[in-house]
Protein backbone atom coordinates (compact mmCIF):
# COMPACT_ATOMS: atom_id res chain seq x y z
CA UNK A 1 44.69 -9.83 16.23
CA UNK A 2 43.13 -9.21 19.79
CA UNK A 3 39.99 -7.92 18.43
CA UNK A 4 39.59 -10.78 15.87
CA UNK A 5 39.91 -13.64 18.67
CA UNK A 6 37.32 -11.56 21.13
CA UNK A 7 35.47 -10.96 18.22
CA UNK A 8 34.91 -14.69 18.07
CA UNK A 9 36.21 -15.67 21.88
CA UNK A 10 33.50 -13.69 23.60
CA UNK A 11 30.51 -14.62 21.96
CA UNK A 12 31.56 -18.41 22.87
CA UNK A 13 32.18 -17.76 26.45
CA UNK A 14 28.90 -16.18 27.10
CA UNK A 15 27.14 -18.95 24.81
CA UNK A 16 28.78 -21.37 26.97
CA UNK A 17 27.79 -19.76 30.71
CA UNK A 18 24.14 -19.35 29.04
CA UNK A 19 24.08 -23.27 28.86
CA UNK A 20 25.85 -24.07 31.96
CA UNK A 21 23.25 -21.76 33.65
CA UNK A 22 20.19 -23.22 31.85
CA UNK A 23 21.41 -26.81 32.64
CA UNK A 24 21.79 -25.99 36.16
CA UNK A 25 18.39 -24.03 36.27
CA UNK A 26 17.03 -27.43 34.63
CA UNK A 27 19.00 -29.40 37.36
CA UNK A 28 17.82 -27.41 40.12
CA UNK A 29 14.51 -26.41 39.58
CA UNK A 30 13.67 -30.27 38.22
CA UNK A 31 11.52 -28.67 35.41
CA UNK A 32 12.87 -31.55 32.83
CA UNK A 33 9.58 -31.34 30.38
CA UNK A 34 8.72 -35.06 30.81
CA UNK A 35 8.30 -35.74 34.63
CA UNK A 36 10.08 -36.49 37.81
CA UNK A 37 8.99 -33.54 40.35
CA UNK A 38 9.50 -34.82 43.89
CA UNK A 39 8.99 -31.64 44.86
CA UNK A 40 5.51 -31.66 44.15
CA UNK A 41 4.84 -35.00 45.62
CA UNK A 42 5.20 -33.65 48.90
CA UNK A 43 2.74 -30.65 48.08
CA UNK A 44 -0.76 -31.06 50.85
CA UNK A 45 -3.63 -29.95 49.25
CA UNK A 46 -4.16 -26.28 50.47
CA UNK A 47 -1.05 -25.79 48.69
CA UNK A 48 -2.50 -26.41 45.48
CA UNK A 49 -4.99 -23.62 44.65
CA UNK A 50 -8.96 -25.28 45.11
CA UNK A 51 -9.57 -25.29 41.39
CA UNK A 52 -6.57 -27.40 40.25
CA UNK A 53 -8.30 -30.14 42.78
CA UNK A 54 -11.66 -30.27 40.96
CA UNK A 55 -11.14 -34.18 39.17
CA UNK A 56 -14.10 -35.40 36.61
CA UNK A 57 -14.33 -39.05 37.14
CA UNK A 58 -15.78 -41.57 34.44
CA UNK A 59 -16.71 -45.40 35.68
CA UNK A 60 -18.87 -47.85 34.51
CA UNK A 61 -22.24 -48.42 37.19
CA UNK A 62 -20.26 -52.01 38.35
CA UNK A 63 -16.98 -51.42 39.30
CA UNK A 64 -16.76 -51.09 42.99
CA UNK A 65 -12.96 -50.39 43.39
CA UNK A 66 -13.70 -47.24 41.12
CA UNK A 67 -16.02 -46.09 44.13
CA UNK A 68 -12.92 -46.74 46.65
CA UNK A 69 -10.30 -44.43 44.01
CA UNK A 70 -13.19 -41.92 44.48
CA UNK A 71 -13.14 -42.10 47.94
CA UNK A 72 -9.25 -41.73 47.86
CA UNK A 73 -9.74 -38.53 46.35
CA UNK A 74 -12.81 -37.26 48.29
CA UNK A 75 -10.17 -38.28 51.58
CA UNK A 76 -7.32 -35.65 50.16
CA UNK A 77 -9.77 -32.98 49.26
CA UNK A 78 -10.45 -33.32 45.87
CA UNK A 79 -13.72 -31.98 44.35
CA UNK A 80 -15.56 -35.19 42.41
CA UNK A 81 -17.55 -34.93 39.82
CA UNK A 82 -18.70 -39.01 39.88
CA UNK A 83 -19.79 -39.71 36.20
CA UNK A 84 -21.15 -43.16 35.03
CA UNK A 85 -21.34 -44.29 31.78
CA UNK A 86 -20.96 -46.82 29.33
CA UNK A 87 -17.66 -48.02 28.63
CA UNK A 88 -18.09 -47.24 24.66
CA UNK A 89 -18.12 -43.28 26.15
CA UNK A 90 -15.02 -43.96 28.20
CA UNK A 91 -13.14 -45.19 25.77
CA UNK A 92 -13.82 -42.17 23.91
CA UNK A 93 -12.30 -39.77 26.41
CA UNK A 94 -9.73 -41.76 26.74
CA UNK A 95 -9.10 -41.99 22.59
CA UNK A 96 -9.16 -37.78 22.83
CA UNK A 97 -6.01 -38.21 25.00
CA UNK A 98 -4.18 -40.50 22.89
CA UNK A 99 -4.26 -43.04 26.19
CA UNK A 100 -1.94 -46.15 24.57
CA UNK A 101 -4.41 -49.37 24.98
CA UNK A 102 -1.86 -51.27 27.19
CA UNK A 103 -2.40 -48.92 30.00
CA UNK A 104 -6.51 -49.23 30.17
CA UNK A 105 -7.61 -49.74 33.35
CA UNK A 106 -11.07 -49.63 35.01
CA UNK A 107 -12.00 -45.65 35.02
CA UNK A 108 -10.95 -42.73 33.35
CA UNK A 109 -10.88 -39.46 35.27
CA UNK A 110 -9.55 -35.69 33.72
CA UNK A 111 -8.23 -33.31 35.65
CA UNK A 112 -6.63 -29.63 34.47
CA UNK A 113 -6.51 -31.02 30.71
CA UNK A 114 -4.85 -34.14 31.97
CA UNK A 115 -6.10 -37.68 31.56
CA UNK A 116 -5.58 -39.92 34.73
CA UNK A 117 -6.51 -43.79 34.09
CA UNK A 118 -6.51 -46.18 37.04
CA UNK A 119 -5.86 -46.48 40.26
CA UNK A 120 -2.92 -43.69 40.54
CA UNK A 121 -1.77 -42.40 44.28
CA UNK A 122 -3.39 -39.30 44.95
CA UNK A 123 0.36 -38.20 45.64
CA UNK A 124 1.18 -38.79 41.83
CA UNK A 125 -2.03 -36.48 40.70
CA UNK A 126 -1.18 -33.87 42.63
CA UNK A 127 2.80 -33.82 40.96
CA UNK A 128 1.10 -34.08 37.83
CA UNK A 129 -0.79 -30.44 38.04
CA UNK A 130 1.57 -28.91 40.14
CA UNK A 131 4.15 -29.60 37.43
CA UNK A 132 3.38 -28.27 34.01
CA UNK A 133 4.25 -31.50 32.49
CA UNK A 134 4.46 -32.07 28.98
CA UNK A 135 2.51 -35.27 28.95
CA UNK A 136 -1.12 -35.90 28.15
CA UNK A 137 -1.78 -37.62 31.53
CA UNK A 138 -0.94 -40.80 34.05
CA UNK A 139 -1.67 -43.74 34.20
CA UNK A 140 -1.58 -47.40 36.49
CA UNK A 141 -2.66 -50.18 33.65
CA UNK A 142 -4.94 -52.92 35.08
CA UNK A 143 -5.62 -53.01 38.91
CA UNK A 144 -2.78 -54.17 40.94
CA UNK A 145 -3.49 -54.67 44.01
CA UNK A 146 -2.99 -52.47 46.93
CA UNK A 147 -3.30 -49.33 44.89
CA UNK A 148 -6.28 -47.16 46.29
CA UNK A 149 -9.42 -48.18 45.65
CA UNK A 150 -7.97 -51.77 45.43
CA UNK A 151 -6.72 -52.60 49.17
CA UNK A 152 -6.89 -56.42 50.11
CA UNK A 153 -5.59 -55.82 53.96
CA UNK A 154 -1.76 -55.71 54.06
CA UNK A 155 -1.13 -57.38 50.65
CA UNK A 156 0.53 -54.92 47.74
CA UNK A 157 1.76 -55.52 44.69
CA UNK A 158 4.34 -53.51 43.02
CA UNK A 159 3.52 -51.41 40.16
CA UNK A 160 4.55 -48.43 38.16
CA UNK A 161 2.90 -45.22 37.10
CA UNK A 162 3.37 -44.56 33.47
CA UNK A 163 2.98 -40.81 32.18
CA UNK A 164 2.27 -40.94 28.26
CA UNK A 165 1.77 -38.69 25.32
CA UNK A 166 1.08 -39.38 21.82
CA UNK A 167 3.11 -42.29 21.09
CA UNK A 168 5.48 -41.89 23.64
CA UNK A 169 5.03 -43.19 27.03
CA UNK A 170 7.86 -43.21 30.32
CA UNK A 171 7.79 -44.09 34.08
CA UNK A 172 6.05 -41.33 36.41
CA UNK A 173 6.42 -43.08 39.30
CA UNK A 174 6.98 -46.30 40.79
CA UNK A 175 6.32 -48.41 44.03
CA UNK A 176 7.81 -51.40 45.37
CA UNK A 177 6.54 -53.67 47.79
């Protein structure tokens, strides 16, 4: 009688520790598969090896606040590869990542095999490739402002940044003001 209940007893017990543990590991390590890292939010840049900072930026030759996103990133030690082009190409890109239309914005940039549209916090980049997220990129739709490359003095607007993958999309991120 003994054997037949550790027969079946044992096997549960250690099935059961095995998901406590990987829930806790989960819990712990914040290594859910679709965001929230505020560990890596917090990361400087020499932290993050110098090729995961090398960003491929696509804007149209008339957007000015593009130039001031660029800057952003030039100011936190990204490497910039400044593209323009017409908007028909940037579209395109942003088609290959399965970018949902209702978070377009005004440039497209790809970083690490991630897409990042908008005017996103260089904070939020840099959780996005220190993270292996299972996402196909970030994104801040339109151009609220106060988001880099869109500062009007001390005026902010609140705004979220949305992570998305095919046909799924969630909050990465969001500010208050």
């Amino acid at each position: 009688m003994f054997k037949k209940i550790s027969n079946y007893w044992i096997p549960s017990l250690v099935t059961g520790v095995a998901l406590v543990a990987g829930v806790t590991y989960f819990a712990v390590t914040d290594t859910h598969p679709f965001f929230n890292s505020t560990q890596a939010a917090n990361l400087s840049s020499t932290q993050l090896a110098a090729n995961e900072l090398n960003i491929t930026v696509y804007r149209t030759p008339t957007c000015g606040c593009c130039e001031g996103w660029v800057e952003h990133l030039q100011q936190h030690n990204f490497n910039v590869t400044d593209i323009v082009k017409p908007e028909a190409e940037i579209q395109a890109i942003r088609q290959k990542h399965h970018l949902p239309q209702q978070l377009n914005s005004c440039h497209t940039a790809e970083i690490n095999g991630y897409l990042v549209e908008g005017h996103v916090p260089v904070e939020d980049v840099k959780k996005l490739i220190a993270k292996n997220h299972d996402i196909a990129g970030i994104a801040v739709p339109g151009m609220p402002i106060g988001t880099p490359g869109m500062e009007m003095g001390n005026r902010k607007e609140s705004f979220d940044v949305v992570g998305f993958k095919k046909n799924q999309m969630q909050v990465f991120n969001s500010y208050s003001y």
